[in-house]
C-alpha atoms as a PDB file:
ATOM      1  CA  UNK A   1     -28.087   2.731 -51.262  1.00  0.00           C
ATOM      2  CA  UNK A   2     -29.830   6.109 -50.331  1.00  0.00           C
ATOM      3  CA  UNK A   3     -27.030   8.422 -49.495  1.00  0.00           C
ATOM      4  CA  UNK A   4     -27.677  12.147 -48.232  1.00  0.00           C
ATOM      5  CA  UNK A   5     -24.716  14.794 -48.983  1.00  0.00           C
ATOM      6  CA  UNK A   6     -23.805  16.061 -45.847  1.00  0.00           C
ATOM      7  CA  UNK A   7     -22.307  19.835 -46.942  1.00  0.00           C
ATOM      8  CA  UNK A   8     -20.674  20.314 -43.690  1.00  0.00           C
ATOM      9  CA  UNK A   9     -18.096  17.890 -45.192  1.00  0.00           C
ATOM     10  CA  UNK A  10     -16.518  17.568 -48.707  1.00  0.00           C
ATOM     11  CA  UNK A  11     -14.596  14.552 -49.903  1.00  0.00           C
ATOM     12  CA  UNK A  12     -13.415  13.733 -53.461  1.00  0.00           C
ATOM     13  CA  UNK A  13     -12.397  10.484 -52.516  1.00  0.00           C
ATOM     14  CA  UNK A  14     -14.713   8.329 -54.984  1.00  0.00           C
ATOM     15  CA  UNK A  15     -13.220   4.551 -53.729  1.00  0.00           C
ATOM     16  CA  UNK A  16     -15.285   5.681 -50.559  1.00  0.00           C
ATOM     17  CA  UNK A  17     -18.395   4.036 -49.659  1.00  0.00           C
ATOM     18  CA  UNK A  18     -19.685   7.607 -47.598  1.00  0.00           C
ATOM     19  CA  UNK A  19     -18.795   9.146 -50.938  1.00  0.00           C
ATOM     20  CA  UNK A  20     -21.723  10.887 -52.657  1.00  0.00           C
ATOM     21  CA  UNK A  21     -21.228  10.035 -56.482  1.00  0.00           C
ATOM     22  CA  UNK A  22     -21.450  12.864 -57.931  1.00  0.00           C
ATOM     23  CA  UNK A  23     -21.694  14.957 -55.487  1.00  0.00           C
ATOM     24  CA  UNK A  24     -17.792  15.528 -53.462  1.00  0.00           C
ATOM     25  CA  UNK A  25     -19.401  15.676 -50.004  1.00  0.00           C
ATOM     26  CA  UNK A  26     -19.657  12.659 -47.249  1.00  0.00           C
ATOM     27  CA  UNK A  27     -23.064  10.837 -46.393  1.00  0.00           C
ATOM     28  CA  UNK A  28     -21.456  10.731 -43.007  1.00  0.00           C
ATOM     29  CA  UNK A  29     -23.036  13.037 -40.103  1.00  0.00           C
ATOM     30  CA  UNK A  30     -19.658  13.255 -38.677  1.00  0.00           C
ATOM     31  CA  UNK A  31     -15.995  11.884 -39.387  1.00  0.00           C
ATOM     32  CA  UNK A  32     -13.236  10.575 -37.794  1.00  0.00           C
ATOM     33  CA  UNK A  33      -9.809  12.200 -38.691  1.00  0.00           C
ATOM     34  CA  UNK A  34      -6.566  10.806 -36.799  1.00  0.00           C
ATOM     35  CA  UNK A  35      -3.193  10.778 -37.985  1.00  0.00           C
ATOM     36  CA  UNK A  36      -0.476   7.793 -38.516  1.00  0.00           C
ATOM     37  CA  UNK A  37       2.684   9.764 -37.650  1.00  0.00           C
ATOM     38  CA  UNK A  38       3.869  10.893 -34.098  1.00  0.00           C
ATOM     39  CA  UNK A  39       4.685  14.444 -35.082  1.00  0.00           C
ATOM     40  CA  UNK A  40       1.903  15.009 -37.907  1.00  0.00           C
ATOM     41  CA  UNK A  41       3.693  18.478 -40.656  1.00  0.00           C
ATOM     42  CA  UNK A  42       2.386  17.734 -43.344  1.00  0.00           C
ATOM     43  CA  UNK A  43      -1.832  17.011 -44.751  1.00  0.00           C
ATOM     44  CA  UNK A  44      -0.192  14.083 -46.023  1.00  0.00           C
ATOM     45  CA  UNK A  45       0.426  12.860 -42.359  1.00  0.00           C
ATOM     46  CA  UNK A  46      -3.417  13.204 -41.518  1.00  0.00           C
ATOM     47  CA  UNK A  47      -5.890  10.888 -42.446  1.00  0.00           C
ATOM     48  CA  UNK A  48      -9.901  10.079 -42.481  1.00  0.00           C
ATOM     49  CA  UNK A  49     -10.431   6.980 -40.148  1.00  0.00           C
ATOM     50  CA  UNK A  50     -13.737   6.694 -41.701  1.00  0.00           C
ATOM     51  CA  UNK A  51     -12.641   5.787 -44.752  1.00  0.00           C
ATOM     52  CA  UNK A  52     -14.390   2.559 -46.442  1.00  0.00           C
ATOM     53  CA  UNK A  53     -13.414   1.167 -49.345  1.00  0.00           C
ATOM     54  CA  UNK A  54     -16.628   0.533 -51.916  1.00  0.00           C
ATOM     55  CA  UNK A  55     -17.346  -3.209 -52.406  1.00  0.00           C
ATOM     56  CA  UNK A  56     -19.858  -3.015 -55.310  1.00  0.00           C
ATOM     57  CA  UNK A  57     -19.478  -5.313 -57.947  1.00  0.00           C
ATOM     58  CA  UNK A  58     -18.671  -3.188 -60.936  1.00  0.00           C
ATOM     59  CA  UNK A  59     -15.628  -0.819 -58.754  1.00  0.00           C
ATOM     60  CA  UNK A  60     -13.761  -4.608 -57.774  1.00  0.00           C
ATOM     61  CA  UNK A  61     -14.246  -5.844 -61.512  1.00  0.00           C
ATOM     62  CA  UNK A  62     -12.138  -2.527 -62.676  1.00  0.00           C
ATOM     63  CA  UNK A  63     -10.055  -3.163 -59.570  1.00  0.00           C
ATOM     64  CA  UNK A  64      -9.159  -6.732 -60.939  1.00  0.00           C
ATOM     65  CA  UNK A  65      -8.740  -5.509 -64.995  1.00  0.00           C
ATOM     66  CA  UNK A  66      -6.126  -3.071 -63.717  1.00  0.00           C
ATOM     67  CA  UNK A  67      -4.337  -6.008 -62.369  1.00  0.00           C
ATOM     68  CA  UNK A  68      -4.116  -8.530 -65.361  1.00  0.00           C
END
């Protein structure tokens, strides 16, 4: 997959398909952030809706070894 670092927005979340390898910026052009709580006070509360978790091969075979 040919992924572009968009620098308007860095991410170190690696399980991220939008995540740029090495790179810690988004291949996104924009993102979605919402929040889960009613009353959001804490970063922890807030959250990036555009989050997708990476289903190549080799990240769900270390996925699976973790659990055995």
């Amino acid at each position: 997959m040919n992924m572009n670092a968009n620098h308007s927005i860095k991410c170190s979340v690696d399980e991220c398909q939008h995540h740029c390898g090495a790179e810690n910026y988004c291949s996104l052009d924009c993102v979605s952030i919402g929040t889960h709580e009613a009353n959001p006070t804490l970063k922890q509360c807030v959250d990036c809706e555009s989050f997708v978790l990476k289903s190549d091969s080799h990240q769900n075979q270390q996925n699976a070894s973790s659990y055995r």
